[in-house]
N, C-alpha and C. Protein backbone atom coordinates (compact mmCIF):
# COMPACT_ATOMS: atom_id res chain seq x y z
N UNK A 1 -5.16 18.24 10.76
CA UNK A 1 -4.24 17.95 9.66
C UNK A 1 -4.20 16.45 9.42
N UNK A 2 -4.06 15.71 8.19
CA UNK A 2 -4.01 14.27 7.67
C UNK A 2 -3.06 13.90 8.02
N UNK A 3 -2.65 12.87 8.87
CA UNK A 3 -1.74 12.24 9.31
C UNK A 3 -0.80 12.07 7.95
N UNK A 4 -0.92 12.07 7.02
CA UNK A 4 -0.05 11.91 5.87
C UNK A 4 0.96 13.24 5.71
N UNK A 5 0.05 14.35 5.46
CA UNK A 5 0.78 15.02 5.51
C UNK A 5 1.39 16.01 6.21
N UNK A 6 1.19 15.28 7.93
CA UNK A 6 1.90 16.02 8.55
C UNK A 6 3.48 16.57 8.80
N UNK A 7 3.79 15.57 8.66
CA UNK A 7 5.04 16.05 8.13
C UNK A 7 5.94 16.28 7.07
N UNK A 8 6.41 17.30 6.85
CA UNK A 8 7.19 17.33 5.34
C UNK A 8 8.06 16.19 5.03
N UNK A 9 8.22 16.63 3.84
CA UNK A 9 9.06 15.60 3.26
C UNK A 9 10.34 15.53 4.13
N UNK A 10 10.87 16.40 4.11
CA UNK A 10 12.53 16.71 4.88
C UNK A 10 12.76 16.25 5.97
N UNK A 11 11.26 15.94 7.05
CA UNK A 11 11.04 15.59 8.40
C UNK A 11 10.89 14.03 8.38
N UNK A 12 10.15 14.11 7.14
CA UNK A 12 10.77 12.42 7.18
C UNK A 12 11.63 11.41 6.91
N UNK A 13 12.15 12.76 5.97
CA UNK A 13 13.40 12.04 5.61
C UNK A 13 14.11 11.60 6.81
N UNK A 14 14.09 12.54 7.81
CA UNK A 14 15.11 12.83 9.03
C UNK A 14 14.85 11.74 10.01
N UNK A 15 13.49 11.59 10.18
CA UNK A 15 13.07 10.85 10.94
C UNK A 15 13.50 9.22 10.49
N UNK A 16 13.58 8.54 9.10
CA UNK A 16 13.91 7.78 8.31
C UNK A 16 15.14 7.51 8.48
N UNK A 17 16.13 8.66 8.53
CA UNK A 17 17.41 8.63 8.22
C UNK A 17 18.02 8.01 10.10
N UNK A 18 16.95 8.98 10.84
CA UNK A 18 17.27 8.63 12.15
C UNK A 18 17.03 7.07 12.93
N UNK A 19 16.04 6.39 12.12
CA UNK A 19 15.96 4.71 12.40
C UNK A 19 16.97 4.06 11.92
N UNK A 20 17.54 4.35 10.71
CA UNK A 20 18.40 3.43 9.86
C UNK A 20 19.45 3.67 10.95
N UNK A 21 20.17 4.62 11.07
CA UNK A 21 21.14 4.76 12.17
C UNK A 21 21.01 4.44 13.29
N UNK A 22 19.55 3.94 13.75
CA UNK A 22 19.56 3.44 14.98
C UNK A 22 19.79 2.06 14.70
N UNK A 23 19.39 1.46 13.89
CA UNK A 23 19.18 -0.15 13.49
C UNK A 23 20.50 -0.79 13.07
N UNK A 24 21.62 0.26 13.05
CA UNK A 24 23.23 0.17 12.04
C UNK A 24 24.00 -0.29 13.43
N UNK A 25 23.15 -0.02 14.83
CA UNK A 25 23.96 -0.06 16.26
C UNK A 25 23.52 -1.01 17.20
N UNK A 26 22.20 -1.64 16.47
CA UNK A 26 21.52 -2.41 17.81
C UNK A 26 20.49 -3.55 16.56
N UNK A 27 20.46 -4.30 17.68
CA UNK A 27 19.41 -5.41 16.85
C UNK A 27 17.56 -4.88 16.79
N UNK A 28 17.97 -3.79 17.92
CA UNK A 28 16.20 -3.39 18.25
C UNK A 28 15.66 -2.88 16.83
N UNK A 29 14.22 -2.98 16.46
CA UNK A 29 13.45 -2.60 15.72
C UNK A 29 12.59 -0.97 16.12
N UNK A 30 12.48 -0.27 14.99
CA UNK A 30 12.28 1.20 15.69
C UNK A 30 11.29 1.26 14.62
N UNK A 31 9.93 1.59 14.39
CA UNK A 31 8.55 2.12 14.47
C UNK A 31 7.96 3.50 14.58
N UNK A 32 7.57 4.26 13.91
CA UNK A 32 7.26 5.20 13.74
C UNK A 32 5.55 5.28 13.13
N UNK A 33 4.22 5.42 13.85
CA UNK A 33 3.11 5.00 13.51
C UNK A 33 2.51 6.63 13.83
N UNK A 34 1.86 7.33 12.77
CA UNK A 34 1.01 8.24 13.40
C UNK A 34 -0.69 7.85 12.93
N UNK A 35 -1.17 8.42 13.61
CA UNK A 35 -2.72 8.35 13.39
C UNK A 35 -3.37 9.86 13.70
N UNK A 36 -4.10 9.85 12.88
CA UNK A 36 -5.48 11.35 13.35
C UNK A 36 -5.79 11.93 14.76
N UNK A 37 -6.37 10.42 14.55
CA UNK A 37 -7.22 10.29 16.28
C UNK A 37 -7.48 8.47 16.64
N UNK A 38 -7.29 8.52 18.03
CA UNK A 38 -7.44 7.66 17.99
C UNK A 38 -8.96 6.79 18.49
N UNK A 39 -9.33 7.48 18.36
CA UNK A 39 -11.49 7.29 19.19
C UNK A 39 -12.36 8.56 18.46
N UNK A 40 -13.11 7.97 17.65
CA UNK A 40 -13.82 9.35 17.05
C UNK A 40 -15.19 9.89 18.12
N UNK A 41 -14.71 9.53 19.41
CA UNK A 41 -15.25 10.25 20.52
C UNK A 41 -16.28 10.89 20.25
N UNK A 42 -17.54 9.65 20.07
CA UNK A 42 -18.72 10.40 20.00
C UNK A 42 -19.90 10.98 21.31
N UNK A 43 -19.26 10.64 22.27
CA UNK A 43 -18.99 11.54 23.50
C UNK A 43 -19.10 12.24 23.33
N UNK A 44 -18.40 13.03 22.84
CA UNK A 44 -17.73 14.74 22.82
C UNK A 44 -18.55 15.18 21.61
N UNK A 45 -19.10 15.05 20.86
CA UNK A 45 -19.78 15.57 19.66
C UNK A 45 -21.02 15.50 20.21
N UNK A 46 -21.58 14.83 21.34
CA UNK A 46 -22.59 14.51 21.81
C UNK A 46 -23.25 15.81 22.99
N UNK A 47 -22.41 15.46 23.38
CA UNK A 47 -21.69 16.68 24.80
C UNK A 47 -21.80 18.08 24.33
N UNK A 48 -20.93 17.84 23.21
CA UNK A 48 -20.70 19.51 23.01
C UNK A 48 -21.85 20.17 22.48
N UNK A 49 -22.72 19.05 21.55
CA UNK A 49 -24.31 19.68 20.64
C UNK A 49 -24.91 20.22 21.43
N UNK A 50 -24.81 19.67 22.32
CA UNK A 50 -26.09 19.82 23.54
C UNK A 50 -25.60 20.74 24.33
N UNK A 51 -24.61 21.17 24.51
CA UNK A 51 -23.97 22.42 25.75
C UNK A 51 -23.74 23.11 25.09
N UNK A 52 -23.28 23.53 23.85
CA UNK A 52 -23.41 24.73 23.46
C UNK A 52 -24.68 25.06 22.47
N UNK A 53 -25.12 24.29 22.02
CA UNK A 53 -26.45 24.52 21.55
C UNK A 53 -27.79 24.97 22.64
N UNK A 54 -27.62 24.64 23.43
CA UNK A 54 -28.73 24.83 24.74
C UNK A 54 -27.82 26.40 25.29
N UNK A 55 -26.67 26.76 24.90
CA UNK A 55 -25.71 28.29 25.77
C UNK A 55 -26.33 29.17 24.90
N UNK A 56 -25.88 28.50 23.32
CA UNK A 56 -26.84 29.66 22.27
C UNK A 56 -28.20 29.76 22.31
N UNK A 57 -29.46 28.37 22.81
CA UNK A 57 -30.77 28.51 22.40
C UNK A 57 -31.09 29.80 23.72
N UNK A 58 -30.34 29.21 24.52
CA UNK A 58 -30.40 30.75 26.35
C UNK A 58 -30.53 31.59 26.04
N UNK A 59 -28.97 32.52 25.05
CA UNK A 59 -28.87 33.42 25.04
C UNK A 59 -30.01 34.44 24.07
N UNK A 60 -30.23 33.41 22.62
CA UNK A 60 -30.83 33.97 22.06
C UNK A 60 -32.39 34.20 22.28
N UNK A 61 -32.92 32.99 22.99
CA UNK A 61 -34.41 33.34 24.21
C UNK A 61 -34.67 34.28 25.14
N UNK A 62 -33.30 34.46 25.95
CA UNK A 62 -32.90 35.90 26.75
C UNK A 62 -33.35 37.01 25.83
N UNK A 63 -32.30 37.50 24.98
CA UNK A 63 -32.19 38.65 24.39
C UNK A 63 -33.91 39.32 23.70
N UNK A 64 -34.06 37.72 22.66
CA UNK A 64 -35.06 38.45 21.93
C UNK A 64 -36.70 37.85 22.24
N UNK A 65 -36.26 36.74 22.99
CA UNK A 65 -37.43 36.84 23.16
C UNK A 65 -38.36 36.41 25.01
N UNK A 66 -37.56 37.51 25.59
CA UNK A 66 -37.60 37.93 26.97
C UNK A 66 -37.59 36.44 27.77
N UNK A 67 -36.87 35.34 27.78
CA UNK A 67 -36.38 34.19 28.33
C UNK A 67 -37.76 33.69 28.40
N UNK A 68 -38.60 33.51 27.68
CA UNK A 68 -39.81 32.64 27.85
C UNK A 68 -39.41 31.43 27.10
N UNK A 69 -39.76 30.15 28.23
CA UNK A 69 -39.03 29.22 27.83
C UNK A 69 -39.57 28.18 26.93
N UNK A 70 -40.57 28.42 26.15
CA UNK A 70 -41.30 27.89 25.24
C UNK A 70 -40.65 27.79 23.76
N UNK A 71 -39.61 29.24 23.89
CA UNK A 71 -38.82 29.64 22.83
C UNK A 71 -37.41 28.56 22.67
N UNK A 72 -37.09 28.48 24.17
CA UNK A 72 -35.87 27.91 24.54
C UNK A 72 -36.00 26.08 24.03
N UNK A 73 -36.53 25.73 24.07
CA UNK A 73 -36.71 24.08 23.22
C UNK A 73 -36.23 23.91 22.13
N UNK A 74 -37.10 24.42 21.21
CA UNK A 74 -37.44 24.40 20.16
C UNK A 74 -35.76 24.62 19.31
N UNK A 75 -35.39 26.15 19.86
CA UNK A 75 -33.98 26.69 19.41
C UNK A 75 -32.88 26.06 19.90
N UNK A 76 -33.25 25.33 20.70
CA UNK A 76 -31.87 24.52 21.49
C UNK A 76 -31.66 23.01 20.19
N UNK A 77 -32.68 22.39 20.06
CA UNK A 77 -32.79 21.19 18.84
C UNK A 77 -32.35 22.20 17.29
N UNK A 78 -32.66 23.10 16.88
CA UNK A 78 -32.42 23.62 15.89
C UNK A 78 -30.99 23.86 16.02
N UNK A 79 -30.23 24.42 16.83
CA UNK A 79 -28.68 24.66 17.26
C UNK A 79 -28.26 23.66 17.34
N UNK A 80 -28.41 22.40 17.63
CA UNK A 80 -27.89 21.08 18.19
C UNK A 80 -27.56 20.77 17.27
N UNK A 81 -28.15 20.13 15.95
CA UNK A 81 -28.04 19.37 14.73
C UNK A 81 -26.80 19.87 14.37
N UNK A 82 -26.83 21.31 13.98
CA UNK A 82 -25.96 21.48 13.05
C UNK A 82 -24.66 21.82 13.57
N UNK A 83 -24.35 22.12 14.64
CA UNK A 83 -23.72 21.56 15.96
C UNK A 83 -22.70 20.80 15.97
N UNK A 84 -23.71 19.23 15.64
CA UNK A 84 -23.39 18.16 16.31
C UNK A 84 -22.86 17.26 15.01
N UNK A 85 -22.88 17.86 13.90
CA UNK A 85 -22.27 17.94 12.21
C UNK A 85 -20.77 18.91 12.15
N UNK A 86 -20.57 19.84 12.75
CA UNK A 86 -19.55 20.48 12.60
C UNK A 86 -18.57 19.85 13.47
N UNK A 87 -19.35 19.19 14.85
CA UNK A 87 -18.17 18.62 15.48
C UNK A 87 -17.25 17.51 14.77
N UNK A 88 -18.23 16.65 14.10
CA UNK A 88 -18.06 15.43 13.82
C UNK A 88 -16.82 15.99 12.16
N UNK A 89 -17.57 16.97 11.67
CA UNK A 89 -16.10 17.45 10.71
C UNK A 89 -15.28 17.95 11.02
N UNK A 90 -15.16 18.29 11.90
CA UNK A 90 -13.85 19.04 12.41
C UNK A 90 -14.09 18.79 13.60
N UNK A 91 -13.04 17.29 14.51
CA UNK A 91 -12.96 16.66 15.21
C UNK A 91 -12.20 17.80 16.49
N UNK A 92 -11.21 18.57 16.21
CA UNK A 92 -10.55 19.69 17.33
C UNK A 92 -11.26 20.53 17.97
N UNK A 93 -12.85 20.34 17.85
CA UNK A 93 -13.56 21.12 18.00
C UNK A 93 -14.29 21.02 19.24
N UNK A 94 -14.84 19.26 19.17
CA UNK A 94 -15.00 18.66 20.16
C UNK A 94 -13.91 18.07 21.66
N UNK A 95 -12.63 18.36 21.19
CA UNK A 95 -11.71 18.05 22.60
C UNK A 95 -11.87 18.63 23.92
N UNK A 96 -12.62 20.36 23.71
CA UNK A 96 -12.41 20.33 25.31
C UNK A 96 -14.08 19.53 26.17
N UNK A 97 -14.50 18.96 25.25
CA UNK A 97 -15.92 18.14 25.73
C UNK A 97 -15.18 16.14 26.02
N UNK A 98 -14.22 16.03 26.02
CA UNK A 98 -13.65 14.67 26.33
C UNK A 98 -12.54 15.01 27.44
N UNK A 99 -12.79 13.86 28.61
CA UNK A 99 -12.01 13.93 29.48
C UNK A 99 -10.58 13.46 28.88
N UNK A 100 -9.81 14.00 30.03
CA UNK A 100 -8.08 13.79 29.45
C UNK A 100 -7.61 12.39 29.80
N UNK A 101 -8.54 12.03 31.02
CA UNK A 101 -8.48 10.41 31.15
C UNK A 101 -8.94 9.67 29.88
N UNK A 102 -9.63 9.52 29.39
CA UNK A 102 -10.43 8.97 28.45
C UNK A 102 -9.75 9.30 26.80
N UNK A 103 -9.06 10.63 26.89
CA UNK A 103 -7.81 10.27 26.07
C UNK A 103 -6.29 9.63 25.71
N UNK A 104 -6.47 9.87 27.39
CA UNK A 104 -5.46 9.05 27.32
C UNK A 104 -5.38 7.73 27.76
N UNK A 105 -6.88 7.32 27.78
CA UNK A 105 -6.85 5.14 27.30
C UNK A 105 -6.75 5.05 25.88
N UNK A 106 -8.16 6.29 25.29
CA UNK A 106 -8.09 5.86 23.66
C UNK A 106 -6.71 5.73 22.90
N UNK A 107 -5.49 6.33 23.49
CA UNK A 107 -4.43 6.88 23.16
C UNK A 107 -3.39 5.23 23.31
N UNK A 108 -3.96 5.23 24.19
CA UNK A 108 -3.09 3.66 25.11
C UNK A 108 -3.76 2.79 24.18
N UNK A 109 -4.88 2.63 23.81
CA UNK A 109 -5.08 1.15 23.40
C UNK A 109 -4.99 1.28 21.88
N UNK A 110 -5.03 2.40 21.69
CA UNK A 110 -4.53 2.46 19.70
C UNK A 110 -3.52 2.25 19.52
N UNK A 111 -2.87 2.36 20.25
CA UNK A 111 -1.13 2.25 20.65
C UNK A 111 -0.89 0.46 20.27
N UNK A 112 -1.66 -0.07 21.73
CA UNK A 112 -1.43 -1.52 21.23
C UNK A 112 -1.89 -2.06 20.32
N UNK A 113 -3.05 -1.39 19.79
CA UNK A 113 -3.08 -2.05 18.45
C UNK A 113 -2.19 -1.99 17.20
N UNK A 114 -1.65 -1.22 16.95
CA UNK A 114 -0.79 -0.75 15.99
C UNK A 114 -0.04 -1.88 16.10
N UNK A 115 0.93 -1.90 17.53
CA UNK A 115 1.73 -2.65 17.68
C UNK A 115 1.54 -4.14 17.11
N UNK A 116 0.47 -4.39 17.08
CA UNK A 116 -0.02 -5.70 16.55
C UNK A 116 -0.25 -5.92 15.02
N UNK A 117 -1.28 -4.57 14.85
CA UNK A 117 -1.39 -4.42 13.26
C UNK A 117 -0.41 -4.41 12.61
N UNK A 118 0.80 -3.59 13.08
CA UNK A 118 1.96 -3.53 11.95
C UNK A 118 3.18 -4.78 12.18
N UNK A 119 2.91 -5.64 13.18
CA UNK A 119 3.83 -7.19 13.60
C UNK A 119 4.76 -6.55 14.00
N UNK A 120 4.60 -5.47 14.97
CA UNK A 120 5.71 -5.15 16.20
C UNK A 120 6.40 -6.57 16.64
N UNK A 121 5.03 -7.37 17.36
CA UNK A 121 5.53 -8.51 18.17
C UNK A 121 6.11 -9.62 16.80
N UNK A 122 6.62 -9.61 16.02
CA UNK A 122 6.72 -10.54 15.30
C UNK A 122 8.72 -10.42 15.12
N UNK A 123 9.51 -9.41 15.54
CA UNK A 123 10.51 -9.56 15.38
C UNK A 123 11.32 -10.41 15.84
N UNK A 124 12.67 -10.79 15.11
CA UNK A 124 13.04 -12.52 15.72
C UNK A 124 13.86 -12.34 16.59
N UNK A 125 13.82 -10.87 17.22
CA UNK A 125 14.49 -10.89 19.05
C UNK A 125 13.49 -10.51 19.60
N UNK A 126 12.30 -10.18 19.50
CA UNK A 126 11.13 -9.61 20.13
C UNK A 126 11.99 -8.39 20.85
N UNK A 127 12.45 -7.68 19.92
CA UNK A 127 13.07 -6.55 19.87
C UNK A 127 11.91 -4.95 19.41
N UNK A 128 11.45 -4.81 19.17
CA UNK A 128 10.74 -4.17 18.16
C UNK A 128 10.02 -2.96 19.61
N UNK A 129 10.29 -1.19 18.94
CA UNK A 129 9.93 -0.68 19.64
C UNK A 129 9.30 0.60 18.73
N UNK A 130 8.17 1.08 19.42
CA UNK A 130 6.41 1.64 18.29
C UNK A 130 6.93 3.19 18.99
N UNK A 131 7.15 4.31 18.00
CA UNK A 131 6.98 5.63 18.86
C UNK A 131 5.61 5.75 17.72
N UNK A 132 4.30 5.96 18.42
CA UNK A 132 2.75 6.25 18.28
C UNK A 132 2.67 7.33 18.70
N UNK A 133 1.86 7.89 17.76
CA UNK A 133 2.04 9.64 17.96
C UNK A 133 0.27 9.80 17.29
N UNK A 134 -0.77 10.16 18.19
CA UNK A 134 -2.00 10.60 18.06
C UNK A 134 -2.42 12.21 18.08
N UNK A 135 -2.24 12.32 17.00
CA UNK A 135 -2.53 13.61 16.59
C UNK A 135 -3.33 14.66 16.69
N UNK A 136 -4.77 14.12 17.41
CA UNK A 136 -5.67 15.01 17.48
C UNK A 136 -5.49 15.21 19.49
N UNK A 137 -5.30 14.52 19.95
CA UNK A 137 -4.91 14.51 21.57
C UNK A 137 -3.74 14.56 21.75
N UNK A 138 -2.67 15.24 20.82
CA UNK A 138 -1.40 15.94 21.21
C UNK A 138 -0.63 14.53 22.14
N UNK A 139 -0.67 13.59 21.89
CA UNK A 139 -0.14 12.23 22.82
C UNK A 139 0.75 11.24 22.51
N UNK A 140 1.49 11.52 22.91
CA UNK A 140 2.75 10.04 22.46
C UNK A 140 2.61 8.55 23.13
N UNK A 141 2.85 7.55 22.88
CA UNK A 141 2.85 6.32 23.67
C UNK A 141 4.05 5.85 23.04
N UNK A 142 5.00 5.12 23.93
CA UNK A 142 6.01 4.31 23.40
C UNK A 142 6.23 3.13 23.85
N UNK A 143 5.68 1.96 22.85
CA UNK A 143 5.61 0.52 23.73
C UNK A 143 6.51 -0.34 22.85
N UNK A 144 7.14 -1.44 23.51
CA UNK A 144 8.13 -2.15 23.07
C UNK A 144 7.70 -3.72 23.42
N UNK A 145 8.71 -4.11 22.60
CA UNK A 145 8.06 -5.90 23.16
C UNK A 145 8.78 -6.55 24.39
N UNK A 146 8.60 -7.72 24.26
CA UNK A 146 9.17 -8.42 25.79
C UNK A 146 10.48 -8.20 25.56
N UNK A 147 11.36 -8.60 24.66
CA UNK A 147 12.54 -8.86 24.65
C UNK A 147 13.37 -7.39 25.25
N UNK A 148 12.48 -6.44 24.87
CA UNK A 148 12.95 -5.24 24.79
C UNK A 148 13.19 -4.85 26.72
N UNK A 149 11.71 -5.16 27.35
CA UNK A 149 11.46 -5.37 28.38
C UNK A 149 12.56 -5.97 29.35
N UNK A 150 13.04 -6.67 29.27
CA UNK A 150 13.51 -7.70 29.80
C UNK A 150 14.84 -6.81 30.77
N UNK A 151 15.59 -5.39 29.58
CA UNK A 151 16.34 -4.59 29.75
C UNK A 151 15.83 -3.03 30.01
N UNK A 152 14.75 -3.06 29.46
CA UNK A 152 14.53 -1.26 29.57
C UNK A 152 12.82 -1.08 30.53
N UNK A 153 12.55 -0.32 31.24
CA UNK A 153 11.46 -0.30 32.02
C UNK A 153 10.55 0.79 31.02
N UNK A 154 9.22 0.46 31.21
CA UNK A 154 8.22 1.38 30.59
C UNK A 154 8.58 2.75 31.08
N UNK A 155 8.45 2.83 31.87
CA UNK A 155 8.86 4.31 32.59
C UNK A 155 10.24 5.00 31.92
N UNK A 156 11.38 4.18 31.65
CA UNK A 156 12.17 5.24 30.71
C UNK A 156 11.52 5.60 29.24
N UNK A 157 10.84 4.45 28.79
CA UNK A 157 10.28 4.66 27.41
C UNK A 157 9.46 5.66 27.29
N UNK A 158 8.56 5.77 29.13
CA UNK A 158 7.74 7.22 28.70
C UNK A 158 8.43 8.07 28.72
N UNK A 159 9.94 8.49 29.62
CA UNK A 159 10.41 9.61 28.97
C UNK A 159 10.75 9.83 27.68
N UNK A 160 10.51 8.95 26.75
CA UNK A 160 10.95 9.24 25.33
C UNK A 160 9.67 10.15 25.00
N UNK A 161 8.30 9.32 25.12
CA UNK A 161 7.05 9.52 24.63
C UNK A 161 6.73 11.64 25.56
N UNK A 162 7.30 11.31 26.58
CA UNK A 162 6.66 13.07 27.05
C UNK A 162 7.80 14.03 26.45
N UNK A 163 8.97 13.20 25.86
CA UNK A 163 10.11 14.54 25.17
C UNK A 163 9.17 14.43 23.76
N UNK A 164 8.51 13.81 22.71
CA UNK A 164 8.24 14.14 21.81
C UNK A 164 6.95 14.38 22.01
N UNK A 165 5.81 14.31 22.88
CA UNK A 165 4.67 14.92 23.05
C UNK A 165 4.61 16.42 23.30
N UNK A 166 6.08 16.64 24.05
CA UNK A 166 6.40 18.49 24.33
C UNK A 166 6.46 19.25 22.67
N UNK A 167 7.08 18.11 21.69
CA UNK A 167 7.22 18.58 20.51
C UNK A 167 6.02 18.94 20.05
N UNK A 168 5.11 17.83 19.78
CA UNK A 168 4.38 17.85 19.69
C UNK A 168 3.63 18.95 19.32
N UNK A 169 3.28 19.70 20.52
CA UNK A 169 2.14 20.58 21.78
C UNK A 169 3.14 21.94 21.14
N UNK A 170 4.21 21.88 20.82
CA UNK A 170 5.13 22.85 20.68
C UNK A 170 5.38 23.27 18.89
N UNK A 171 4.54 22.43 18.18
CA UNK A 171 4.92 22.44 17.00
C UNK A 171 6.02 21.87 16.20
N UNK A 172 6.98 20.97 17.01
CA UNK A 172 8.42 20.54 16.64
C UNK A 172 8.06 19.07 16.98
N UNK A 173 7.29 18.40 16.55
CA UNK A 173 7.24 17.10 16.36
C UNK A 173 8.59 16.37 15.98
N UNK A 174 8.88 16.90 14.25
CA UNK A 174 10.02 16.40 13.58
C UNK A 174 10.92 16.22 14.54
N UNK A 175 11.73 17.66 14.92
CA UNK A 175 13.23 17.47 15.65
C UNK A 175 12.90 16.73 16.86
N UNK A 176 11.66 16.81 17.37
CA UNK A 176 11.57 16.20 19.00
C UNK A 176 11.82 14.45 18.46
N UNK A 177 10.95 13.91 17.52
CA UNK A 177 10.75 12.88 17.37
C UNK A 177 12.43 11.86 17.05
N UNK A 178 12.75 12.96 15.90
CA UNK A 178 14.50 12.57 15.79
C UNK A 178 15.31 12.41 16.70
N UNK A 179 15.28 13.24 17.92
CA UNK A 179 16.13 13.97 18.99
C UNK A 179 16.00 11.92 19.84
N UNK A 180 14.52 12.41 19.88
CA UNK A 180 14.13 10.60 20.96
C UNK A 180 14.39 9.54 20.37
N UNK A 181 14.24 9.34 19.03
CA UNK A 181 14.76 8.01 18.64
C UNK A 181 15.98 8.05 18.92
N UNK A 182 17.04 9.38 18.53
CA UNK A 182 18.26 8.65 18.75
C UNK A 182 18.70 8.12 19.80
N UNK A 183 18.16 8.76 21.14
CA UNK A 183 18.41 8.48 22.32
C UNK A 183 17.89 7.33 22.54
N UNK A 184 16.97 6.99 22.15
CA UNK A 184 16.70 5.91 22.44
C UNK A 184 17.62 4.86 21.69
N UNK A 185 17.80 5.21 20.72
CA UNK A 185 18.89 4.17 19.73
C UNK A 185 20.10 3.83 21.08
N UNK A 186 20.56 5.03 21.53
CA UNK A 186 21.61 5.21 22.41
C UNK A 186 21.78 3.74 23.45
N UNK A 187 20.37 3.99 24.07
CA UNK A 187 19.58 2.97 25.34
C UNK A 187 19.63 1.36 24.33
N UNK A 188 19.12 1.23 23.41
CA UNK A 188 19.01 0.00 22.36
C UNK A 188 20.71 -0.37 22.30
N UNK A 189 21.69 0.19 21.73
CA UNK A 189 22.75 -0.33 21.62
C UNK A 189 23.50 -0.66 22.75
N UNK A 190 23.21 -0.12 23.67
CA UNK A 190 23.99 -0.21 25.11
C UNK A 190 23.08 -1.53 25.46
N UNK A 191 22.08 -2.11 25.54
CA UNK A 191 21.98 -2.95 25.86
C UNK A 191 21.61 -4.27 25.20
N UNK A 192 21.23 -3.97 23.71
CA UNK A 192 21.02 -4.75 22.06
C UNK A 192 21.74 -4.40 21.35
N UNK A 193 23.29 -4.75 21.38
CA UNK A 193 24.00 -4.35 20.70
C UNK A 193 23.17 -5.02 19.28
N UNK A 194 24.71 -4.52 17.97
CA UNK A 194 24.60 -5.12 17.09
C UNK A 194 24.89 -6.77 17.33
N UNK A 195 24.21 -7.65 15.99
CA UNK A 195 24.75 -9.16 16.48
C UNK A 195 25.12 -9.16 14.77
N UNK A 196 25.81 -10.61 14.68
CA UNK A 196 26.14 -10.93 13.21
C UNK A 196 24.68 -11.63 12.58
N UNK A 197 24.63 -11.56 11.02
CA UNK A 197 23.15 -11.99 10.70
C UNK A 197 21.84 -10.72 11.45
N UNK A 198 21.87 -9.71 12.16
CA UNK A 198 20.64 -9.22 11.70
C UNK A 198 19.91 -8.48 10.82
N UNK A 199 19.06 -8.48 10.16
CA UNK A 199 18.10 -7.91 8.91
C UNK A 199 17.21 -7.26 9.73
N UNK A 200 16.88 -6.04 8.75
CA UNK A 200 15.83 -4.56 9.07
C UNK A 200 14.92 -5.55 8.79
N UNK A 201 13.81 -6.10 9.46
CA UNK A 201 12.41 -6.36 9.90
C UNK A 201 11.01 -5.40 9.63
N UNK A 202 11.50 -4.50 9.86
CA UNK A 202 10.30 -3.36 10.33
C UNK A 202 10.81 -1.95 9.47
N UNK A 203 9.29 -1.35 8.90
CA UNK A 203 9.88 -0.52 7.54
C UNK A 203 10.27 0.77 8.36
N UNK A 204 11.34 1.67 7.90
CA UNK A 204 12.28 2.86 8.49
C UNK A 204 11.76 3.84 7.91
N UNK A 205 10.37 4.18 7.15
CA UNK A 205 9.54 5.45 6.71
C UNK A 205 8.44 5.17 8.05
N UNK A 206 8.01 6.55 8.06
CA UNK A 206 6.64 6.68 8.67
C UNK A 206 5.85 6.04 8.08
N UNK A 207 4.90 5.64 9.17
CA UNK A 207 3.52 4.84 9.03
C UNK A 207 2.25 5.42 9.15
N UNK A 208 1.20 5.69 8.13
CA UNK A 208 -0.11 6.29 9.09
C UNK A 208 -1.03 4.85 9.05
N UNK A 209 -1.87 5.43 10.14
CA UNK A 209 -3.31 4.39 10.35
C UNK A 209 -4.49 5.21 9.81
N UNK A 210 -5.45 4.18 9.50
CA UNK A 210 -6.76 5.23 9.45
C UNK A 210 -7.18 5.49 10.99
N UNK A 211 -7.70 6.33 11.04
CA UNK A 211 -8.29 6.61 12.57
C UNK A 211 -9.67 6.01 12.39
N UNK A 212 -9.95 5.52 13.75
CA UNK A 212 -11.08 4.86 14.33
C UNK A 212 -12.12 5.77 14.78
C-alpha cells in the first residue's frame, strides 16, 4: 500500500488532532513520518529469483522430464528473470528472503535520516520527537533529540514504538499510533512542560518519504 494512502482521511485527522493536543501541554515537538520501505533490499529479490526459481526449475525437471539435469539449467534462468521482476514490483513478496536483523538496521537508519531530512534536530529546545513507521517491515522506531534525552531514556521511547508496531502487524495503526502519542504527550508534559513564547515548529499532518 502507498504510504499516502495508508491511512484514511479520519485517521489522520486523529492522528493530527492528537499532536496539536500534545504540543497545547509541552514544548516537545511530535513527528509523524511514514515510508514504504525503507531498503529496496536487493538481497531479497536476488535470493528469492534464485530459490524459488531453481524449487520450480526441480520440480518441473522431476516431473516431466525424469530429473535429467541438463533440463534443470536452462529452466532455472528462464524462472529466475521473471521472478526476479515480480519481486522487485511487488516488494512483500520478497520479505521472507531478508533477514529480520537487516530489517531492522534498514529500519534504524531511515529513521535517522528522516530525523534530519525533516529538521527534527533543528527545534529551539532540541525538543523534537519522530514516531517512523516503515511499512513494508511492519516496524516502528521512535527517536528524539538531545534535549529530549536529557529526561526520557530510549528504552521508554521503544515502548511507544512496539505499542504502535503491535498496531501495526494488527491492522490498527491509526488508534495504536493516537493511543502512543498521547502517552507520550503525557511523558513530554510531565517533564517539558508548557513555557511562555513557544511556537509549533514541526508540521502536525502526516509525513511520507519516498522509499529508498
Amino acid at each position: 500500500m502507498k504510504a499516502e494512502r495508508f491511512f484514511s482521511s479520519q485517521e489522520k485527522e486523529e492522528i493530527g488532532g492528537a499532536i496539536k493536543s500534545v504540543e497545547k501541554r509541552t514544548i516537545g515537538e511530535v513527528a509523524v513520518i511514514l515510508v514504504e520501505q525503507s531498503d529496496p533490499y536487493p538481497e531479497g529479490e536476488f535470493l528469492g529469483s534464485i530459490l524459488l526459481g531453481g524449487l520450480l526449475a526441480f520440480i518441473l525437471t522431476l516431473v516431466f522430464f525424469h530429473g535429467q539435469i541438463w533440463f534443470l539449467i536452462p529452466w532455472h534462468f528462464l524462472f529466475a528473470l521473471p521472478l526476479f521482476i515480480l519481486f522487485k514490483k511487488m516488494p512483500v513478496l520478497k520479505t521472507p528472503f531478508i533477514g529480520p536483523k537487516r530489517k531492522e538496521e534498514a529500519v534504524r537508519r531511515r529513521a535517522i535520516q528522516a530525523f534530519y531530512e525533516k529538521g527534527l534536530y533543528k527545534t529551539r529546545g532540541n525538543t523534537g520527537v519522530l514516531f517512523f513507521l516503515s511499512l513494508l517491515e511492519h516496524k516502528v522506531w521512535v527517536l528524539a533529540d538531545k534535549g529530549i534525552y536529557e529526561k526520557i531514556k530510549q528504552e521508554r521511547l521503544n515502548q511507544f514504538a512496539r505499542q504502535v508496531s503491535s498496531g501495526l502487524k494488527a491492522g490498527q495503526a491509526g488508534p495504536a499510533l493516537v493511543q502512543a502519542i498521547g502517552e507520550a504527550g503525557d511523558l513530554l508534559a510531565e517533564h517539558f512542560p508548557m513555557a511562555p513564547g513557544d511556537t509549533d515548529e514541526l508540521p502536525d499532518e502526516v509525513q511520507t518519504l519516498p522509499s529508498r
